[in-house]
N, C-alpha and C. Protein backbone atom coordinates (compact mmCIF):
# COMPACT_ATOMS: atom_id res chain seq x y z
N UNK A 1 21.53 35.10 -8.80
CA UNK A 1 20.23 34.75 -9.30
C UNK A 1 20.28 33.38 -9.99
N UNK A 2 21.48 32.84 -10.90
CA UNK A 2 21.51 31.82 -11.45
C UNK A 2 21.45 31.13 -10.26
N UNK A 3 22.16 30.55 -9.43
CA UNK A 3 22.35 30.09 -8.21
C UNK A 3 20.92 30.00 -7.69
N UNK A 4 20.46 30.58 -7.41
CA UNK A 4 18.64 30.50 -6.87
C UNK A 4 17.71 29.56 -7.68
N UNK A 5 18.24 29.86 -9.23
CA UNK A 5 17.40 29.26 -9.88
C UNK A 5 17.90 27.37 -10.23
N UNK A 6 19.46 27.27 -10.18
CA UNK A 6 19.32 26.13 -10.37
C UNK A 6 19.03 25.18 -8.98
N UNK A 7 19.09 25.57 -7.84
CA UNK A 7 18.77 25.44 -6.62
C UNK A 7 17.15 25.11 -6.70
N UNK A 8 15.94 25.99 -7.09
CA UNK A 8 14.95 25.77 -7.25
C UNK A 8 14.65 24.67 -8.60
N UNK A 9 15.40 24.19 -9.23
CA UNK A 9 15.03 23.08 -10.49
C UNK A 9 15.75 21.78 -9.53
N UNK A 10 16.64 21.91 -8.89
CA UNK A 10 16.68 20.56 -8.66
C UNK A 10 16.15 19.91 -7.09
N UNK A 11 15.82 21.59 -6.29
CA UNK A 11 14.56 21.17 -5.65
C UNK A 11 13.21 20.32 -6.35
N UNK A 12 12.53 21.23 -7.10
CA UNK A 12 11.71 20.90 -7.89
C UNK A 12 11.79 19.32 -8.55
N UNK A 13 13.26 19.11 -9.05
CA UNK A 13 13.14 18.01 -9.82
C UNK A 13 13.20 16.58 -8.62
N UNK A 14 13.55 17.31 -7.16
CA UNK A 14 13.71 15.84 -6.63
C UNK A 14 12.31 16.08 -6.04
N UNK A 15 11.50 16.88 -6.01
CA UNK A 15 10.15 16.64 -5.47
C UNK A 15 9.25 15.29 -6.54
N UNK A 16 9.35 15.75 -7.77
CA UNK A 16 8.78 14.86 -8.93
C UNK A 16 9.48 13.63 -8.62
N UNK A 17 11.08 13.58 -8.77
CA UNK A 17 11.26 11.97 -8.46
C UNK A 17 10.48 11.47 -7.17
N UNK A 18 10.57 12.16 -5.96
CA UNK A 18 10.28 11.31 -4.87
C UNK A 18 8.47 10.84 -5.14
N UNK A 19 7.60 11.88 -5.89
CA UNK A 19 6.11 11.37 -6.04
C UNK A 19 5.75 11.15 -6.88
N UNK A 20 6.63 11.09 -8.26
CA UNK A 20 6.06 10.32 -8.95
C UNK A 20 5.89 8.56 -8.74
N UNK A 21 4.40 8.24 -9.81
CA UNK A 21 4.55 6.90 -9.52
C UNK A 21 3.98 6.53 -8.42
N UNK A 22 3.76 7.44 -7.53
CA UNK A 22 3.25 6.83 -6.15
C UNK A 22 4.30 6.41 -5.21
N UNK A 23 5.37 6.46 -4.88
CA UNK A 23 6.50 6.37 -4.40
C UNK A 23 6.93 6.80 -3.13
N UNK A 24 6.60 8.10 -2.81
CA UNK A 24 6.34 8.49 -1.57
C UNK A 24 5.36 8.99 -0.86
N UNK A 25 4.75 8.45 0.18
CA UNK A 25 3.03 8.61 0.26
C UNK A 25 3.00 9.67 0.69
N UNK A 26 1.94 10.79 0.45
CA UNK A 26 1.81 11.94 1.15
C UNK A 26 1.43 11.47 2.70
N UNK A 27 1.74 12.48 3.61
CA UNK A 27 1.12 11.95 4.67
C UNK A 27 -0.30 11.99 5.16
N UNK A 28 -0.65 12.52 4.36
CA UNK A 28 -2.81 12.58 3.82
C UNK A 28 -2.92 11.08 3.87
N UNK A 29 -2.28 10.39 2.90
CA UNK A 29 -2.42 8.56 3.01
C UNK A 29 -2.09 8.00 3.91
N UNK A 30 -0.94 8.50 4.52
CA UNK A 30 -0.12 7.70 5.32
C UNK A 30 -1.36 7.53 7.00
N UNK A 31 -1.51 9.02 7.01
CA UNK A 31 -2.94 9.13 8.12
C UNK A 31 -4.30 8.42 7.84
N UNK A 32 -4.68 7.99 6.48
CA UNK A 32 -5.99 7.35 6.31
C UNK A 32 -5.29 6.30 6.63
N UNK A 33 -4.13 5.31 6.96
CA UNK A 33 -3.50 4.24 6.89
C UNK A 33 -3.47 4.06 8.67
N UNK A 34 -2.86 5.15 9.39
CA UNK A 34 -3.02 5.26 10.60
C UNK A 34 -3.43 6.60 11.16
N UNK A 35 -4.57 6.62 11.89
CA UNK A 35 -4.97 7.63 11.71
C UNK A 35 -4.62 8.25 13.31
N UNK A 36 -4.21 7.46 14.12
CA UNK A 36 -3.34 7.70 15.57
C UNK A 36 -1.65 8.36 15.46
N UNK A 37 -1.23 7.81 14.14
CA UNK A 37 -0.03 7.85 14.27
C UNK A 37 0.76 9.56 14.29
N UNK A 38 1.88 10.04 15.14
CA UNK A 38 1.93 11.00 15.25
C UNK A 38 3.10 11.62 14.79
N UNK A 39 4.13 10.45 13.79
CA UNK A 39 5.34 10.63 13.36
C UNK A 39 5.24 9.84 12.03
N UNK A 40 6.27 9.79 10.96
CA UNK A 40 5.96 8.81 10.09
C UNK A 40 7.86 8.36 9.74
N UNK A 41 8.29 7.09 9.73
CA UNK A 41 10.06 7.81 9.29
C UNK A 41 10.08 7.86 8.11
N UNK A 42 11.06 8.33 7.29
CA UNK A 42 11.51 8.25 5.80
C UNK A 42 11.15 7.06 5.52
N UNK A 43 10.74 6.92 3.73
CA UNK A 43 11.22 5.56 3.48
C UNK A 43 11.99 4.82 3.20
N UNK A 44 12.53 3.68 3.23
CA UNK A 44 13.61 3.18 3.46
C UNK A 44 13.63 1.54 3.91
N UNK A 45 14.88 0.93 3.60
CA UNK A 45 14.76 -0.54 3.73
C UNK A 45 14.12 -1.68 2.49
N UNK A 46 14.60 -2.81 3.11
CA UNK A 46 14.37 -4.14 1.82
C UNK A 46 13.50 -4.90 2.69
N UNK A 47 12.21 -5.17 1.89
CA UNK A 47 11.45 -4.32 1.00
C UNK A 47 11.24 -2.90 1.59
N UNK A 48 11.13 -1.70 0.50
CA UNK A 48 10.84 -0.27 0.81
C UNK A 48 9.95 -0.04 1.92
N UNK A 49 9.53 0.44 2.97
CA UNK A 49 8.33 0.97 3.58
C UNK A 49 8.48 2.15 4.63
N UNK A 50 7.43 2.34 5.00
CA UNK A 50 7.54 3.55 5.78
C UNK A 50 7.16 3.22 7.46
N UNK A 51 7.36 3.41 8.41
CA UNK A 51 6.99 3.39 9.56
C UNK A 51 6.54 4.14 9.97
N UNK A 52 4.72 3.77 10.86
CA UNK A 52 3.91 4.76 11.43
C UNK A 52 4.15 4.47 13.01
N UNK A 53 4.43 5.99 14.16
CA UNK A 53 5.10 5.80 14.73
C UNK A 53 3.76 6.71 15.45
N UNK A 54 2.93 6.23 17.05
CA UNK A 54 2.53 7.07 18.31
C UNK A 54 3.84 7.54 19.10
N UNK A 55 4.35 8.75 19.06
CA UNK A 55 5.27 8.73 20.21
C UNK A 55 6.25 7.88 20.13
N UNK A 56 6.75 6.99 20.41
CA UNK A 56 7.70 6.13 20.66
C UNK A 56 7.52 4.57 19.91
N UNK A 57 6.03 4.22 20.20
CA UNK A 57 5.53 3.19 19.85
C UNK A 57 5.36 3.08 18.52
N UNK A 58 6.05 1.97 17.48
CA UNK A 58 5.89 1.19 16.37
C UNK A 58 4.30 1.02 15.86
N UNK A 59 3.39 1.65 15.26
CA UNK A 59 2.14 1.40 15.05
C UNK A 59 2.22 -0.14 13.86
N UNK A 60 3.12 0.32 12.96
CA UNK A 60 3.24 -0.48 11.80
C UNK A 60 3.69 0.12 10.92
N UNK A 61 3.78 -0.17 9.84
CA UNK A 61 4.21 -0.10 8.24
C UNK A 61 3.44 -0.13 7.24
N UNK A 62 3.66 0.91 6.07
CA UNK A 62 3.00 1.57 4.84
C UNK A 62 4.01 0.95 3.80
N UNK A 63 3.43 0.32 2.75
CA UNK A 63 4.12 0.15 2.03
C UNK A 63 3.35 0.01 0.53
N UNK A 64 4.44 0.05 -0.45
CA UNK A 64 3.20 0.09 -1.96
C UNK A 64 3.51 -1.15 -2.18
N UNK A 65 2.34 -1.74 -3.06
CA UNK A 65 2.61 -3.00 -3.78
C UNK A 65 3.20 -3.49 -5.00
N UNK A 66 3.60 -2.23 -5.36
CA UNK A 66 4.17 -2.19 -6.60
C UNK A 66 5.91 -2.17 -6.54
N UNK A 67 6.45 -2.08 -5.27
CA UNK A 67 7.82 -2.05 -4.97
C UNK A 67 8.20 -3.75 -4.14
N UNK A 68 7.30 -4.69 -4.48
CA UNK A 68 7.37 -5.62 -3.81
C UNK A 68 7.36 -6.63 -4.96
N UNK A 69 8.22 -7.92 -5.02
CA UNK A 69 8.37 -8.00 -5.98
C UNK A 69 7.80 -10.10 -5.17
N UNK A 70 7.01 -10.63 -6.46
CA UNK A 70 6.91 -10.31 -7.97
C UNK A 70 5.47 -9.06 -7.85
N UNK A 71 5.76 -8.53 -9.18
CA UNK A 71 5.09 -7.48 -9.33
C UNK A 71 3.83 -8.48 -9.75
N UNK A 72 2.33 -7.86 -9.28
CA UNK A 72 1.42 -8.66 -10.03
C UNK A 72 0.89 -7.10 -10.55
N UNK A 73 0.32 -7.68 -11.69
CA UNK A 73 -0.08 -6.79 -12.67
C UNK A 73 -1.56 -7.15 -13.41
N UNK A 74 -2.53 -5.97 -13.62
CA UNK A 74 -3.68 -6.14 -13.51
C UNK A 74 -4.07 -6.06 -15.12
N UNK A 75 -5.55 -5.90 -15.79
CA UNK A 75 -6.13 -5.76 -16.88
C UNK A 75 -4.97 -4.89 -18.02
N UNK A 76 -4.96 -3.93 -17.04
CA UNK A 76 -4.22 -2.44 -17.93
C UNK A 76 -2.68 -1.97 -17.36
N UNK A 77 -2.18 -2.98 -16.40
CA UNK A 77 -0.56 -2.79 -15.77
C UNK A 77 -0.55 -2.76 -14.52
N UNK A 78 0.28 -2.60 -14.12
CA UNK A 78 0.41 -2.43 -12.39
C UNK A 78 -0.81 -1.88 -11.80
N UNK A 79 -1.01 -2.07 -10.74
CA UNK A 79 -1.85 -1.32 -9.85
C UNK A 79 -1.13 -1.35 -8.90
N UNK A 80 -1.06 0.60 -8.58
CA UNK A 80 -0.22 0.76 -7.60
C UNK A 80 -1.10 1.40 -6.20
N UNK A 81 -1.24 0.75 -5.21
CA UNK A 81 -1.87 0.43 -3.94
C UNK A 81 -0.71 0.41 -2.72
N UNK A 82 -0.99 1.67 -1.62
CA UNK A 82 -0.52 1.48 -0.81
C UNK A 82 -1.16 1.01 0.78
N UNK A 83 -0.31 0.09 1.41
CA UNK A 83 -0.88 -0.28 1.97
C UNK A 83 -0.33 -0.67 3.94
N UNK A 84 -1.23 -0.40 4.59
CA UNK A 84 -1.14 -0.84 6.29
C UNK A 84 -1.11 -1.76 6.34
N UNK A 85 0.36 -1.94 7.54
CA UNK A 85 -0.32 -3.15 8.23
C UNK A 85 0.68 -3.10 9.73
N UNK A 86 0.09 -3.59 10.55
CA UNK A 86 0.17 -3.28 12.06
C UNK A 86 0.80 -4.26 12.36
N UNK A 87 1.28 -4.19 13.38
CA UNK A 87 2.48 -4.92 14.46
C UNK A 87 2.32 -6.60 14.67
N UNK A 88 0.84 -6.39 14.50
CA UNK A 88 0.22 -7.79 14.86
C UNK A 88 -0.41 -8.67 13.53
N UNK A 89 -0.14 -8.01 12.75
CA UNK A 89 -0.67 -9.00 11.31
C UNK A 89 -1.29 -8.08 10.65
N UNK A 90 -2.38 -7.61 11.37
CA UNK A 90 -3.69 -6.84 10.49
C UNK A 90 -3.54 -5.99 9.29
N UNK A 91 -3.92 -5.75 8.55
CA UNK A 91 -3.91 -4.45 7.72
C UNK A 91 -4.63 -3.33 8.55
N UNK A 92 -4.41 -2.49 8.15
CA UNK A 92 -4.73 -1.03 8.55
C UNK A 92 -6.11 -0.38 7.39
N UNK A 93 -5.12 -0.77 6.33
CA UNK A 93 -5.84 -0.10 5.08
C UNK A 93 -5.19 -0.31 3.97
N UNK A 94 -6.04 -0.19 2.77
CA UNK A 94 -5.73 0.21 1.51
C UNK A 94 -6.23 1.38 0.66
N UNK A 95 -4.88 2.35 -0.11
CA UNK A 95 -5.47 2.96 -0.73
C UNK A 95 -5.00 2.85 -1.91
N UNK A 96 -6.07 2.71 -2.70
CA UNK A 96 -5.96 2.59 -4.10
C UNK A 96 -5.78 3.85 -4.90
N UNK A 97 -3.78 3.87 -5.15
CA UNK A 97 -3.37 5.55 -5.90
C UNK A 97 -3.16 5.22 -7.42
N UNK A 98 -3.53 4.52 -8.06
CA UNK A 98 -2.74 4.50 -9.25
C UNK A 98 -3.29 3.58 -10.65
N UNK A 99 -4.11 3.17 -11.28
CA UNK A 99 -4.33 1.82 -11.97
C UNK A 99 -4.60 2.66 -13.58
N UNK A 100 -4.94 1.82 -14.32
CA UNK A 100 -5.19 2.11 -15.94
C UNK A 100 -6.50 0.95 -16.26
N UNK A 101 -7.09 0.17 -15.20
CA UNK A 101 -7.63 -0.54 -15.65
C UNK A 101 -9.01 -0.21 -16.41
N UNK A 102 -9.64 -0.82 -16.99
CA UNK A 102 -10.82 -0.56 -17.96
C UNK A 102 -11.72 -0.31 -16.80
N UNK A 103 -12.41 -0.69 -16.26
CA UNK A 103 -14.14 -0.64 -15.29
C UNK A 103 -14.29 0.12 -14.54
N UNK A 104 -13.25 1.01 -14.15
CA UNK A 104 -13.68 1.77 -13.41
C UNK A 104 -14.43 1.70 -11.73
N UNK A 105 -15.68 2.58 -11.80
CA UNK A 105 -16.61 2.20 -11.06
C UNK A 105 -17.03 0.53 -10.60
N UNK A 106 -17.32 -0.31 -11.77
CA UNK A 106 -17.42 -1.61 -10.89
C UNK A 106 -16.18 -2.72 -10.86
N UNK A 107 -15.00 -1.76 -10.53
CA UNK A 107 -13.55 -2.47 -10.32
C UNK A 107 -13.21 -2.03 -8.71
N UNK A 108 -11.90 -1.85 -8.61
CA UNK A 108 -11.27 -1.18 -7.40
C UNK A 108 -11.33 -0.03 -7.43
N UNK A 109 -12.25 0.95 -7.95
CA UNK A 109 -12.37 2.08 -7.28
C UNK A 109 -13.32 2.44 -6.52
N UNK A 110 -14.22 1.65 -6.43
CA UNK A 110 -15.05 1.62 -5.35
C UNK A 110 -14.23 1.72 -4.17
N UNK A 111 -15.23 2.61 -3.28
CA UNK A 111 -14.30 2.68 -1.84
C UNK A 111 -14.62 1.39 -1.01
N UNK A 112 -15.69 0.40 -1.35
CA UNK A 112 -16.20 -0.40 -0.38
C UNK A 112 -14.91 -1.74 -0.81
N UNK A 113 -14.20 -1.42 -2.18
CA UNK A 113 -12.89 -2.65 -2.66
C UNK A 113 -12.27 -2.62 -1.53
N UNK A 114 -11.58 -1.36 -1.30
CA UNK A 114 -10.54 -1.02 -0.01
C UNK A 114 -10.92 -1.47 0.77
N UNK A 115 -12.41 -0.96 1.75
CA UNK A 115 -12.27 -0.65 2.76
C UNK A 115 -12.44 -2.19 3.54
N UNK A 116 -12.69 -3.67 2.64
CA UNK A 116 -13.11 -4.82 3.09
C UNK A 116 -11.62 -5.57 3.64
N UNK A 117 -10.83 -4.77 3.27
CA UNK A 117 -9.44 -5.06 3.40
C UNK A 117 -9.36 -4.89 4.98
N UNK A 118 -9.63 -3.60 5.75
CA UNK A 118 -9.08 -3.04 7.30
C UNK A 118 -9.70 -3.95 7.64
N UNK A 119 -8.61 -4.50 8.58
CA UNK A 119 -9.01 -5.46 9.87
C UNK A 119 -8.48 -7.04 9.28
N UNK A 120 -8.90 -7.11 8.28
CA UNK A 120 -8.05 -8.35 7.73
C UNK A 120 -6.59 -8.93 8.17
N UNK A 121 -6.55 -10.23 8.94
CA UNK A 121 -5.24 -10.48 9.02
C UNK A 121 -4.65 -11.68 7.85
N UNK A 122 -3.32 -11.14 7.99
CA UNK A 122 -1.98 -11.63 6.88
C UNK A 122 -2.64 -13.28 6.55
N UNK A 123 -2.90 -13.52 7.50
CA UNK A 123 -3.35 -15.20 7.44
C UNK A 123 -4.16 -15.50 6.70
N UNK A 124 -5.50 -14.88 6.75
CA UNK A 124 -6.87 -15.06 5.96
C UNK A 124 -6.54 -15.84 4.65
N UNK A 125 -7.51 -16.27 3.96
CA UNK A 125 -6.95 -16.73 2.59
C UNK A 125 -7.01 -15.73 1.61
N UNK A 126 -7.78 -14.64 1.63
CA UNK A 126 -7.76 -13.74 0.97
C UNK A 126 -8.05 -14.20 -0.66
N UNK A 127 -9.41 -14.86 -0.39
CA UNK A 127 -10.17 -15.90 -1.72
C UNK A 127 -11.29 -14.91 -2.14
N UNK A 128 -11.07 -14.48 -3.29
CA UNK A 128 -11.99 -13.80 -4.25
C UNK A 128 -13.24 -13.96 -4.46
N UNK A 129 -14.86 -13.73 -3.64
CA UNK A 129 -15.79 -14.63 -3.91
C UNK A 129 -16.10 -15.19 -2.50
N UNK A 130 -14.86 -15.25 -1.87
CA UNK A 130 -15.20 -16.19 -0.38
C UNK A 130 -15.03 -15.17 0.73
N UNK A 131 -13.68 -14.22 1.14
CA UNK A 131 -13.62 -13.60 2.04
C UNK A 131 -13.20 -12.28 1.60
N UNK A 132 -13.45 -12.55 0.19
CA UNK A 132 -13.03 -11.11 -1.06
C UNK A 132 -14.36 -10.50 -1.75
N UNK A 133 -15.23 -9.91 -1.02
CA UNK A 133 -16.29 -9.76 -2.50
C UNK A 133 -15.46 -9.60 -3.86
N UNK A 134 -16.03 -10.46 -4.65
CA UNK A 134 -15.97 -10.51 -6.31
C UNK A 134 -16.94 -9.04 -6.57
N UNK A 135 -16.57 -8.21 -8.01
CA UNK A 135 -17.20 -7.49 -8.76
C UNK A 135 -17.22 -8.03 -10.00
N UNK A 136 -18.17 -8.31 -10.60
CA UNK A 136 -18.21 -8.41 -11.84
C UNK A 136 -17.98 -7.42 -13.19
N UNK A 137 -17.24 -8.46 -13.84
CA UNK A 137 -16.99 -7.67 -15.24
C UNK A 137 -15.45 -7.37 -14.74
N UNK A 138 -14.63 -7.69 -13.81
CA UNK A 138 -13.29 -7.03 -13.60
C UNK A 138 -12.37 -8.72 -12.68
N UNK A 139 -12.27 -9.28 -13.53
CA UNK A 139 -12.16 -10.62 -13.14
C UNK A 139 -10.69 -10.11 -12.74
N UNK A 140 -9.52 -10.37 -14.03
CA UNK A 140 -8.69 -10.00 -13.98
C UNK A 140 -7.91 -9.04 -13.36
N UNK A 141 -8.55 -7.58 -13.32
CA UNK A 141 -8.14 -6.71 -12.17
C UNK A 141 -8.54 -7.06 -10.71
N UNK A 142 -9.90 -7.84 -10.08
CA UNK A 142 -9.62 -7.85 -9.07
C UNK A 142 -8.76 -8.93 -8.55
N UNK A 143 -8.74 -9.95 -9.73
CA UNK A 143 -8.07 -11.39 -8.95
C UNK A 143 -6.59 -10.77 -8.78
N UNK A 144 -5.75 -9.96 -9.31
CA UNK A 144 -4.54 -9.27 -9.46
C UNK A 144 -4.44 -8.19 -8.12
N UNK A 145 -5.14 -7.65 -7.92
CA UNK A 145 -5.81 -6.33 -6.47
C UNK A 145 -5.71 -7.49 -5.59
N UNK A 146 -6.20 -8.31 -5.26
CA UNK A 146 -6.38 -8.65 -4.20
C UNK A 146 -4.79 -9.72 -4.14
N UNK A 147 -4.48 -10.28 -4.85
CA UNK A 147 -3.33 -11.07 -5.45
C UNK A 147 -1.86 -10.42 -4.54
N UNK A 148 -1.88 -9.17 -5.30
CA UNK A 148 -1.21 -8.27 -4.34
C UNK A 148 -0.86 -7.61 -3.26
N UNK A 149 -2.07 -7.53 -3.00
CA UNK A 149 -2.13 -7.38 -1.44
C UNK A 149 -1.85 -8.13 -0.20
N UNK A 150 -2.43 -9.17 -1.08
CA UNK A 150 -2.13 -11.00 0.26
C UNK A 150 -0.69 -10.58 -0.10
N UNK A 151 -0.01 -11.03 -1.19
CA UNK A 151 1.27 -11.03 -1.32
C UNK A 151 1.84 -10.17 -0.85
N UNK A 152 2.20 -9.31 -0.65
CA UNK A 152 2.75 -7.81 -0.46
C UNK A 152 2.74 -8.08 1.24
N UNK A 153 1.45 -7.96 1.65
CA UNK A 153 1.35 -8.30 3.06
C UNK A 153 1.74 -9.08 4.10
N UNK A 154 1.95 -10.51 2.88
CA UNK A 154 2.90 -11.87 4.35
C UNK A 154 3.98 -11.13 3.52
N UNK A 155 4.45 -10.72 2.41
CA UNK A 155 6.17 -11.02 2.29
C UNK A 155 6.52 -9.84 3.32
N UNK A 156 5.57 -8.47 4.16
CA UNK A 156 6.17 -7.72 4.56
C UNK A 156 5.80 -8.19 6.04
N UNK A 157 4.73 -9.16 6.33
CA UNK A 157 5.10 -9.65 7.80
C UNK A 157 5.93 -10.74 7.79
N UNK A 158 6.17 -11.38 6.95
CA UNK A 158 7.25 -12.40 7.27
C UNK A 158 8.71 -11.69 7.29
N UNK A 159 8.84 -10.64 6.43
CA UNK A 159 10.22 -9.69 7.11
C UNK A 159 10.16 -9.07 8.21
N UNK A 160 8.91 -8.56 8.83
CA UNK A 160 9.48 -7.38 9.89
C UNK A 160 8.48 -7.73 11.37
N UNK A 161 7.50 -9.21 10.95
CA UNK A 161 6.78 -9.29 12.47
C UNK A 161 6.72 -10.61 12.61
N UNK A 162 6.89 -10.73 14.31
CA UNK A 162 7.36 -11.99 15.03
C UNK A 162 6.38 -12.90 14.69
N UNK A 163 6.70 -14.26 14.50
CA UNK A 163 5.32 -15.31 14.18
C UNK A 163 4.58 -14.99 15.18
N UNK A 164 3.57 -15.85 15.24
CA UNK A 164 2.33 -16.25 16.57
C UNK A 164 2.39 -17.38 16.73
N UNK A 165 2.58 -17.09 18.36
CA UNK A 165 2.48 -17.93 19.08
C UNK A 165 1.95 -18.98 18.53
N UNK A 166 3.01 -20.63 19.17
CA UNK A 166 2.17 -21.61 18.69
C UNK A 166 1.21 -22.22 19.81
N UNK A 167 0.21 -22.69 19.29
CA UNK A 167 -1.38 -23.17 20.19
C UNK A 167 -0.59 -24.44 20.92
């Protein structure tokens, strides 16, 4: 019986390490991220991420922004955001798991913050106001949200996807 039980605590305790923090995405996220994909691998690798996999085929990579370094950090600390992005540049998605910031509602929790992100490629300028709707009253958290994301996004296509073609 002892045996059962310390067996079940350090089950238990490596479930908490692996999700706390946002650390390992459930695959509930990992599917709003790709919603084709029919495998996902461990995470793993420099920088951390996860691979979304059809069958055989490479869809892309999930990764948080908060394991990518430099860390940018918002009103109230990190904002931890995980995020798609596909073979070819694009993002997939963002989901926003984690923040402390003050505004709430007219910050990044709006679903329309995220969702201006899908389809976006790595290249864009990703300018606050220009190809970013601005919210007001959340200067600081969004210029940091979006900060992160550009960032996060070329440092993980400049590690793992081929340039484009030159014109």
């Amino acid at each position: 019986m002892r045996r059962v039980a310390v067996i079940l605590s350090l089950l238990a305790g490596s479930v908490v390490l692996t999700t706390a923090g946002g650390q390992a995405p459930a695959d509930g996220r990992l599917k709003r991220l790709f919603p084709s994909a029919s495998t996902f691998s461990p995470k793993g690798g420099d920088p951390p991420h996860v691979k979304a996999y059809s069958g055989d085929a490479l869809l892309g990579y999930a990764f948080w922004t908060t394991e990518l370094v430099p860390l940018e950090r918002g009103y109230g600390g990190p904002i931890v955001m995980l995020i798609g992005l596909d073979t070819r540049g694009a993002l997939t998605g963002v989901v926003v798991s984690d923040h402390h910031e003050p505004y709430g509602d007219f910050s990044i929790d709006r679903p329309a913050f995220a969702a201006q992100f899908k389809g976006k490629d790595v290249r864009d300028p990703f300018r606050l106001g220009e190809d970013i709707d601005a919210v007001s009253r959340a200067t600081i958290t969004m210029s940091s949200a979006v900060r992160a994301i550009r960032n996060s996004s070329r440092r993980m296509a400049r590690q793992f996807l081929a340039p484009p073609p030159s014109r």
